[in-house]
Structure formats: C-alpha cells, structure tokens
C-alpha atoms as a PDB file:
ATOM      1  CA  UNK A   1     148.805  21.629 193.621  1.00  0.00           C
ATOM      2  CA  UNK A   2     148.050  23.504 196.524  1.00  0.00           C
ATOM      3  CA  UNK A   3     144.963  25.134 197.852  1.00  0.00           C
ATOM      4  CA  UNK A   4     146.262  28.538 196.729  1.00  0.00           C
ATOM      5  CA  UNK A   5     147.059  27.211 193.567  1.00  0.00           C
ATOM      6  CA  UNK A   6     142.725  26.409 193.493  1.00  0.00           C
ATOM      7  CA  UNK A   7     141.972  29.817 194.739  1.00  0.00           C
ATOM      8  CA  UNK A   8     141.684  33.384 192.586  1.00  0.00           C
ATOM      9  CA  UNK A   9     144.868  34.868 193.011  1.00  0.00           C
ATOM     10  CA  UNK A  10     145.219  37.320 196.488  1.00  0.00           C
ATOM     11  CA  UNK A  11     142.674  35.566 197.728  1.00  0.00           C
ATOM     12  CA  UNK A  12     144.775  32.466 199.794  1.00  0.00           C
ATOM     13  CA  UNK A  13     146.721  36.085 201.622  1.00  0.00           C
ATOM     14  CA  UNK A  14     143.586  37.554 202.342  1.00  0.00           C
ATOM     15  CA  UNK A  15     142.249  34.852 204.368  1.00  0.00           C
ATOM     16  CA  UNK A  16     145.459  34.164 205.840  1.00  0.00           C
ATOM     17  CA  UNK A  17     145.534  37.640 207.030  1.00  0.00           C
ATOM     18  CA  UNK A  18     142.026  37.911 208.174  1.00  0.00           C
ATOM     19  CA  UNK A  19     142.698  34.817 210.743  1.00  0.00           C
ATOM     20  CA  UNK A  20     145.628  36.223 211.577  1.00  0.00           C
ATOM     21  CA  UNK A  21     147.150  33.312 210.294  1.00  0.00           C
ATOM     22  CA  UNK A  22     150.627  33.555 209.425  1.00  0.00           C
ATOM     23  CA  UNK A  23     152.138  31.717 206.450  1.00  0.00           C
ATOM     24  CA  UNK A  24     155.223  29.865 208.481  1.00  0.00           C
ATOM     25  CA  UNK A  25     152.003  28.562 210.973  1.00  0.00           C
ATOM     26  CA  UNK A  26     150.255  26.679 208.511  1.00  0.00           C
ATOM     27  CA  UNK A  27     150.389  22.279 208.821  1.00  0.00           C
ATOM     28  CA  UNK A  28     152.568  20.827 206.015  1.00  0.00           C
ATOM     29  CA  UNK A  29     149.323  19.717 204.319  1.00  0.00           C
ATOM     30  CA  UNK A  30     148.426  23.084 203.297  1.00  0.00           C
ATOM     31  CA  UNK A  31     151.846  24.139 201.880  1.00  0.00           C
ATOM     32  CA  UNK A  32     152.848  21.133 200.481  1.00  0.00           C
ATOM     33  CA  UNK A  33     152.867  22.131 196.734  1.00  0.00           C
ATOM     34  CA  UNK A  34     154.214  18.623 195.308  1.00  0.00           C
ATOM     35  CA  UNK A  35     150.920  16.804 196.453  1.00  0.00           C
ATOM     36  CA  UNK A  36     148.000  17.303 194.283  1.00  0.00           C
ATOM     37  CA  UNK A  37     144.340  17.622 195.647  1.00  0.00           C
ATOM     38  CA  UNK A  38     142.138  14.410 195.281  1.00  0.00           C
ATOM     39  CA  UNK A  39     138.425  14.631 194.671  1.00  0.00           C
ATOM     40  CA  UNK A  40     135.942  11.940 194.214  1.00  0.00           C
ATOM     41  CA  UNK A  41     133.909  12.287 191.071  1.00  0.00           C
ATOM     42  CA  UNK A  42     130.355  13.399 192.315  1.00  0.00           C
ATOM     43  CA  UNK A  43     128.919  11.551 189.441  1.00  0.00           C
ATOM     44  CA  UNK A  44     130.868   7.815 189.513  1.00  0.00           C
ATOM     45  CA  UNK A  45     132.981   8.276 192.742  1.00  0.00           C
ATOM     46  CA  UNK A  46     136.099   7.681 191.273  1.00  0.00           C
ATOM     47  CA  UNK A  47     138.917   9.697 192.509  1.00  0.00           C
ATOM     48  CA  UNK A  48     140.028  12.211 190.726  1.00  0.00           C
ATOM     49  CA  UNK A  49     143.096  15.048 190.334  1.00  0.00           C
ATOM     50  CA  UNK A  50     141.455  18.538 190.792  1.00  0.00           C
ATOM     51  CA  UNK A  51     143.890  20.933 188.818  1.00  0.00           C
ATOM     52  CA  UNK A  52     143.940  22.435 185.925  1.00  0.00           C
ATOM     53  CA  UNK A  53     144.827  20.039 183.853  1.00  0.00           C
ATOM     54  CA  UNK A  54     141.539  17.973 184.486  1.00  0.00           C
ATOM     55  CA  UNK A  55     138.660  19.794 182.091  1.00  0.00           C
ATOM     56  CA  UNK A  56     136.374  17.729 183.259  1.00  0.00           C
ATOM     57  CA  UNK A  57     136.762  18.940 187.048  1.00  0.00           C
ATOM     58  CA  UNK A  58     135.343  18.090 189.499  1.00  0.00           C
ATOM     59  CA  UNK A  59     134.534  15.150 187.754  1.00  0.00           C
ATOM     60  CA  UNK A  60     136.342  12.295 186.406  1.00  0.00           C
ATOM     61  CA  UNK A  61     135.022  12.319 182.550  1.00  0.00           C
ATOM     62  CA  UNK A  62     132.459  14.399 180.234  1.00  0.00           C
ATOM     63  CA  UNK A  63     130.589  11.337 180.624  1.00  0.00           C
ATOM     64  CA  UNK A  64     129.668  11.685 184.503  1.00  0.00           C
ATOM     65  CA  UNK A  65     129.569  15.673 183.865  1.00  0.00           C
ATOM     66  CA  UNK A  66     126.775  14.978 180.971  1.00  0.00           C
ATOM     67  CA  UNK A  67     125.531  12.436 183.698  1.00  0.00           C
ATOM     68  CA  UNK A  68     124.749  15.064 186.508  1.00  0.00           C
ATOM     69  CA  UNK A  69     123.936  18.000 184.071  1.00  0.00           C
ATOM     70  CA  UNK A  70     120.980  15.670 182.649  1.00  0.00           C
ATOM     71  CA  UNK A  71     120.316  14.965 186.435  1.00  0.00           C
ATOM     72  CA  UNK A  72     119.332  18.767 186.868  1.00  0.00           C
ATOM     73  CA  UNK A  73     117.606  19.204 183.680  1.00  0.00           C
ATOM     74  CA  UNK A  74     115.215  16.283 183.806  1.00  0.00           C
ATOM     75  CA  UNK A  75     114.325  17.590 187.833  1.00  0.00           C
ATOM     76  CA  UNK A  76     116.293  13.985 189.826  1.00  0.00           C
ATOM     77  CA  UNK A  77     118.315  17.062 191.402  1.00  0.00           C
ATOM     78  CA  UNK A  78     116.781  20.334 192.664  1.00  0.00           C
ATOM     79  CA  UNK A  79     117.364  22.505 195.230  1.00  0.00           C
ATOM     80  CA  UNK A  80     114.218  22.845 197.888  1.00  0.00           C
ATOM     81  CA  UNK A  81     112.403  25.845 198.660  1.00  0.00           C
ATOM     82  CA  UNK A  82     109.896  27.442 197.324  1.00  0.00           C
ATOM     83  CA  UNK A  83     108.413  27.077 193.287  1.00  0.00           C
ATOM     84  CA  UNK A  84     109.214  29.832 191.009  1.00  0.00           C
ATOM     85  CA  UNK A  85     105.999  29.453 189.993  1.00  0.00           C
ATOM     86  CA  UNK A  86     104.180  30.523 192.546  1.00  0.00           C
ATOM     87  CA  UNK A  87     104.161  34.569 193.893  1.00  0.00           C
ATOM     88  CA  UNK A  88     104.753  35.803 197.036  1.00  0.00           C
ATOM     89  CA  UNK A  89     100.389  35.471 198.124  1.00  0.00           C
ATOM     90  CA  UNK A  90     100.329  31.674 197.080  1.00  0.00           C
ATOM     91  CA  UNK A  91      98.810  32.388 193.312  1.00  0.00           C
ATOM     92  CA  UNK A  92      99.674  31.089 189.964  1.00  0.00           C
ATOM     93  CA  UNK A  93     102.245  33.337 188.361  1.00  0.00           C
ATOM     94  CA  UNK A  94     101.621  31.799 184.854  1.00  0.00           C
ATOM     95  CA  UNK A  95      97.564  32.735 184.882  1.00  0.00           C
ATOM     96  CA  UNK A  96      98.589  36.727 185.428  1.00  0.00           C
ATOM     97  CA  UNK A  97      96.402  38.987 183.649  1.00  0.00           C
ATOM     98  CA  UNK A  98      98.566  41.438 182.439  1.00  0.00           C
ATOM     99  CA  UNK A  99      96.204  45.295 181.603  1.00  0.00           C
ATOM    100  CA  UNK A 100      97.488  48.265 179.569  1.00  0.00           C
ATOM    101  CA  UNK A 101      98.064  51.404 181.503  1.00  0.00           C
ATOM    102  CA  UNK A 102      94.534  52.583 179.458  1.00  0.00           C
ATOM    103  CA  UNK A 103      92.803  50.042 181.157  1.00  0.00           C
ATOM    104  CA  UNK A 104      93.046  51.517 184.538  1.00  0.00           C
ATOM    105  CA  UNK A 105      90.783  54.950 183.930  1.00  0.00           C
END
C-alpha cells in the first residue's frame, strides 16, 4: 500500500502538483506499491499494517481501540486550552440565568 492508496482519491495529484513535484521525481519509498505502511499501535505499541484490511486501524485490536476511547471518556487524555465551561469574561456558563423576552420591559 502506498501513500496514495491512504489518501482520498485526487488528492496524492493535487499535492504533487502544488510542489511542483513531478511523479517520475518521487524516492522509491513513496511509489513503491508492494510495501505496506507500518504503524505502531498508539494504544500497545505493537506494529501494525495500516490498510484497509485492518478495521481496527490505527490500532492493532478493538481491545487497545476500547483502551484509548475509555482514555478520553474518563478525562486521562484531553486536549489543553481553555474549559468549555467557562465564557469568554471568566463566568460560570452552567449558573446562566436565562429571562423571557417579557422580562426585559
């Protein structure tokens, strides 16, 4: 599998063509379409074949995807930034009191 096999279809062309990269130019690892692309399992690394016929890509199993989804859910991964909880001025978005339009006269 190659990395235009991985890609949505017109899209390996379009980057070609906005290097100004032609095909012919490109090292044997990128065109070589007998050697499939090796990940390692974010969960367990254990490498794994990334193509199509893996379900479980990129990881190895529906044991180590089940591993990291429950990772997310339970808050051991999260992205940083800001809370969601919080608006824009600093205050607590969940104590909002919300008025009817009637309540403004």
């Amino acid at each position: 599998m190659s990395l235009r096999d991985l890609l949505p279809e017109g899209t390996f062309e379009e980057i070609l063509e906005e290097a100004h990269i032609a095909p012919e130019e490109l090292n044997s690892d990128v065109q070589n379409d007998n050697e499939p692309v090796k990940v390692k399992c974010p969960t367990c690394n254990k490498e794994v074949i990334y193509d199509k016929s893996n379900p479980f890509r990129p990881f190895c199993s529906q044991r180590c995807r089940m591993t990291e989804l429950g990772a997310w859910v339970s808050n051991k991964r999260f992205i940083k930034g800001t809370s969601l909880d919080q608006d824009e001025d600093g205050g607590d978005i969940n104590n909002v009191e919300f008025r009817s339009c009637q309540d403004r006269e």
